[in-house]
Protein backbone atom coordinates (compact mmCIF):
# COMPACT_ATOMS: atom_id res chain seq x y z
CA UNK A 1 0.00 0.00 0.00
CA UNK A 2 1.20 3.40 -0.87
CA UNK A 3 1.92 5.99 2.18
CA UNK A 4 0.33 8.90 0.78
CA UNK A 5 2.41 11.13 3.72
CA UNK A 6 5.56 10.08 1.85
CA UNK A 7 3.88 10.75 -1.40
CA UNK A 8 3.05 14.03 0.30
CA UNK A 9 6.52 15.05 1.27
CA UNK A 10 7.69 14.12 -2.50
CA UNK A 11 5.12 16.12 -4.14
CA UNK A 12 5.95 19.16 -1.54
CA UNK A 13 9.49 19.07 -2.22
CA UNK A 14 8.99 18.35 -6.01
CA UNK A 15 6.63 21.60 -6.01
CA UNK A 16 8.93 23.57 -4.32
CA UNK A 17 12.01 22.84 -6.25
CA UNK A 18 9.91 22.93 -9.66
CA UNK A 19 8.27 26.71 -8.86
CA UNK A 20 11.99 27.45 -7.95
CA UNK A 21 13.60 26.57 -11.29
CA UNK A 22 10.44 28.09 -12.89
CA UNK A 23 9.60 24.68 -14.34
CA UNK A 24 6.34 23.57 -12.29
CA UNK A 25 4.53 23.72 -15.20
CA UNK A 26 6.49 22.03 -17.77
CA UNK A 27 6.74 19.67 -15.09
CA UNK A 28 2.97 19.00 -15.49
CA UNK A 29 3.53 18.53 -19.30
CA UNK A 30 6.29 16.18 -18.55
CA UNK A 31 4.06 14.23 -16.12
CA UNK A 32 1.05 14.24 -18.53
CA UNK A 33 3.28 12.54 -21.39
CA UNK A 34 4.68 10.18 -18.78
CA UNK A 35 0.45 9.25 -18.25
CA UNK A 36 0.15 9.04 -21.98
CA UNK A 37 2.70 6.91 -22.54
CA UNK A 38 1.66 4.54 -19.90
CA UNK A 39 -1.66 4.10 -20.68
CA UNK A 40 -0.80 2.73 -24.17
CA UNK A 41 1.81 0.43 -22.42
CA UNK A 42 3.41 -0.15 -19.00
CA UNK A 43 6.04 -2.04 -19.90
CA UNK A 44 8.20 0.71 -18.83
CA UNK A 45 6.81 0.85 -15.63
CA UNK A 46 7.04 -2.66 -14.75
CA UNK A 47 10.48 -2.38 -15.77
CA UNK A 48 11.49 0.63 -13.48
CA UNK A 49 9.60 -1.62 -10.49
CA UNK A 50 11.10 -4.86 -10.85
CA UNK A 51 12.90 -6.00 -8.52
CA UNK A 52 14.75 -8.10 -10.84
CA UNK A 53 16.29 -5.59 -12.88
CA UNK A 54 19.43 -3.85 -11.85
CA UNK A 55 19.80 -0.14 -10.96
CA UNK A 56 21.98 0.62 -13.67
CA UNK A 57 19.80 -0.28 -16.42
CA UNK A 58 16.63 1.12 -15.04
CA UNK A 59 18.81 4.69 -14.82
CA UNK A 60 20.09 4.06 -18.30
CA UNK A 61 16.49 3.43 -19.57
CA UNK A 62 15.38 6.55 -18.06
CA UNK A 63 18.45 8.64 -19.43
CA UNK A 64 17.67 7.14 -22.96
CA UNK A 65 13.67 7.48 -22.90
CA UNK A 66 13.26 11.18 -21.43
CA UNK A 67 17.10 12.84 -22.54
CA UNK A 68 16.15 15.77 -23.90
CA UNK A 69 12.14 15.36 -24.33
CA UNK A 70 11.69 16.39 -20.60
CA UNK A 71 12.58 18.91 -17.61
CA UNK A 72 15.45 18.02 -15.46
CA UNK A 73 13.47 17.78 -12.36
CA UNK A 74 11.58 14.92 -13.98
CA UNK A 75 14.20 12.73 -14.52
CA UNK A 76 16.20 13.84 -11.25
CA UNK A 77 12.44 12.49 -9.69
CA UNK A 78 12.34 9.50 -11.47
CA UNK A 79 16.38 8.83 -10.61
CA UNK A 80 15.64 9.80 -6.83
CA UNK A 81 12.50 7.45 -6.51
CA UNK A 82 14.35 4.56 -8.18
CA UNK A 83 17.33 4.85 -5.72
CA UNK A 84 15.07 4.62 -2.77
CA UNK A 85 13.16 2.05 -4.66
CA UNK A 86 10.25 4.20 -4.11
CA UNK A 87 8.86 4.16 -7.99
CA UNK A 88 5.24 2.87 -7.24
CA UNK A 89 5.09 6.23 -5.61
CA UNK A 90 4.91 7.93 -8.67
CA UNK A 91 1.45 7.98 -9.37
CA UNK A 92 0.68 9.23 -6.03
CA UNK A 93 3.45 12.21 -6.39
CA UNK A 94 1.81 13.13 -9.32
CA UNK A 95 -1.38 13.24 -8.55
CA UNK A 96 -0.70 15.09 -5.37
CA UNK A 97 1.71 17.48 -7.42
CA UNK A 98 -1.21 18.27 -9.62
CA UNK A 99 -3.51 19.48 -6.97
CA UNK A 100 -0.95 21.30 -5.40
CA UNK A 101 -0.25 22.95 -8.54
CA UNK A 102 -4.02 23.31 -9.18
CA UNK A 103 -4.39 25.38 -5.77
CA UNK A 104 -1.35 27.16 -6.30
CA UNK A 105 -3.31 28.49 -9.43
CA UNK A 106 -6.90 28.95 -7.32
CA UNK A 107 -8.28 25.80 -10.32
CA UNK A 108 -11.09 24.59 -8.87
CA UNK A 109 -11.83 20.34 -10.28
CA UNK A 110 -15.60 20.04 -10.59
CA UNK A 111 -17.10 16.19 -11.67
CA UNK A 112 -20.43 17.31 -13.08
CA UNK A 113 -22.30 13.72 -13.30
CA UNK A 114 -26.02 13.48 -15.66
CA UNK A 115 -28.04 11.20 -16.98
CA UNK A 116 -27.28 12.36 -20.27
CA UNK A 117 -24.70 14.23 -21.86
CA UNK A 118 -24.68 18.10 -21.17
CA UNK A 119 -24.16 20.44 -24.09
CA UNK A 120 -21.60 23.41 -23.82
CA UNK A 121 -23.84 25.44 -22.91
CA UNK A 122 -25.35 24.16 -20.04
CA UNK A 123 -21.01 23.55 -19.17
CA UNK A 124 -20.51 27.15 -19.92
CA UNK A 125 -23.36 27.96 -17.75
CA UNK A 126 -22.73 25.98 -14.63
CA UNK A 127 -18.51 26.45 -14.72
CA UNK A 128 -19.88 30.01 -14.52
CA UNK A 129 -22.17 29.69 -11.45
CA UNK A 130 -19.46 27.45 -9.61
CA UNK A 131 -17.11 30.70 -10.25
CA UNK A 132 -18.90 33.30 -8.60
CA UNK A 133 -20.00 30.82 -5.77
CA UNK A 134 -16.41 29.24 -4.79
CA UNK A 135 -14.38 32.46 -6.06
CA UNK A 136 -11.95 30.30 -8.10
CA UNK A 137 -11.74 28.98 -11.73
CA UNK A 138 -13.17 25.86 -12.71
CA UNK A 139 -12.46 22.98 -15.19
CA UNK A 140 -15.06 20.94 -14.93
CA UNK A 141 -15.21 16.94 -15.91
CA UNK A 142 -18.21 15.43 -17.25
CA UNK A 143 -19.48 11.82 -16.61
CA UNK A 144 -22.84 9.88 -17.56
CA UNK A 145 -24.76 8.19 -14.81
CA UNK A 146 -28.17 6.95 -16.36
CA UNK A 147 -29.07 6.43 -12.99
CA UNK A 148 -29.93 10.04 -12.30
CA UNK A 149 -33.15 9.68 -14.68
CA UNK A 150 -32.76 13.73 -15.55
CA UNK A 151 -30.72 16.49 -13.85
CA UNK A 152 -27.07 16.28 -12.66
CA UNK A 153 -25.06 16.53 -9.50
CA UNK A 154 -21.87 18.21 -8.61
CA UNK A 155 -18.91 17.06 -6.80
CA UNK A 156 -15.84 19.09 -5.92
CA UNK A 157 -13.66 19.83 -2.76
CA UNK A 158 -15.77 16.71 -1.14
CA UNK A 159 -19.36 19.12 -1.54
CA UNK A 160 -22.12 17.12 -3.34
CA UNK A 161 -24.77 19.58 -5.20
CA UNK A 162 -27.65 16.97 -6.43
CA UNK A 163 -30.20 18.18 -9.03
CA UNK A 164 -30.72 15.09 -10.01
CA UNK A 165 -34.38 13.27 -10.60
CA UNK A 166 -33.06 10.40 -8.63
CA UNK A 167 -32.55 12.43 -5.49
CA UNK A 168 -35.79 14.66 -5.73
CA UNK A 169 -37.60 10.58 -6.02
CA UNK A 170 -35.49 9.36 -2.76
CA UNK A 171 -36.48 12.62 -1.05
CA UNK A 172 -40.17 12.28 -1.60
CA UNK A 173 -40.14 9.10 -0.92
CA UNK A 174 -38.79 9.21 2.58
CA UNK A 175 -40.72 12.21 2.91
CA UNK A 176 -43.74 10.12 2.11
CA UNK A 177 -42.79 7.30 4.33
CA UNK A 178 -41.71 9.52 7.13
CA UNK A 179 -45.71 11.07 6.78
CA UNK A 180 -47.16 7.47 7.12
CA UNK A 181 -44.76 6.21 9.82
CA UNK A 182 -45.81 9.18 12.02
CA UNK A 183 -49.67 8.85 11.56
């Protein structure tokens, strides 16, 4: 299991060094190419974790995959976590160096969820209502849930705002219920 403290105290001292060299967010690009890559095949990750490789090649195979195509905080990160064979933290590091990034910028992530999908619009609309309310800018993510039946909900910052049809049938029906129990 990953320690997200010590995934903390990476991402802290990553930030700090990053918005330093004025590379935090080129950083961010290098970290998003690193997810690209990945997705379409981990073979370099598995590589970089195995315990059956040697040191020396998994530093060579960094030097020779990211020379020159990334920041030099990147690959002293990658080199670093790979010494203290703490590589699996990576994911964590980054994910906790993009919030921290994200805040350092006053982005606000919103996960708008509907039944169906939302036009631009209705994005445009509701990114602008979460602005004036929170104070901050906000990129929003969209995601289906047919489950709603109509309406959408709103999670960010651990808030839940529910329009949905779902939750105005759950709350009539325990307000229902609640009337019959009590007569």
């Amino acid at each position: 299991m990953i320690d997200r403290r010590i995934s903390r105290e990476y991402a802290e001292a990553l930030f700090d060094v990053a918005e330093a060299e004025g590379s935090a967010d080129d950083l961010l690009a290098d970290f998003d190419a690193l997810e690209s890559l990945l997705s379409v095949d981990d073979t370099l990750m598995r590589l970089l974790s195995s315990p059956m490789e040697v040191d020396e090649v998994k530093q060579r195979v960094v030097e020779n995959t990211f020379q020159g195509r990334s920041t030099g905080v990147f690959r002293r990160l990658i080199r670093l976590l790979l010494r203290k064979n703490r590589i699996l933290y990576l994911p964590s590091i980054i994910a906790t160096y993009r919030k921290m990034l994200d805040e350092s910028k006053g982005i606000l992530d919103a996960t708008v969820t509907s039944a169906r999908p939302i036009v631009e619009d209705q994005e445009r609309r509701l990114r602008n209502a979460l602005e004036r309310m929170t104070g901050r800018s906000v990129r929003v993510r969209r995601t289906i849930d047919p489950r709603l039946i109509g309406g959408f909900m709103v999670r960010y910052e651990g808030r839940v705002i529910d329009f949905s049809v779902r939750h105005r049938l759950d709350s009539l029906k325990d307000h229902l219920l609640s009337v019959m129990i009590s007569e």
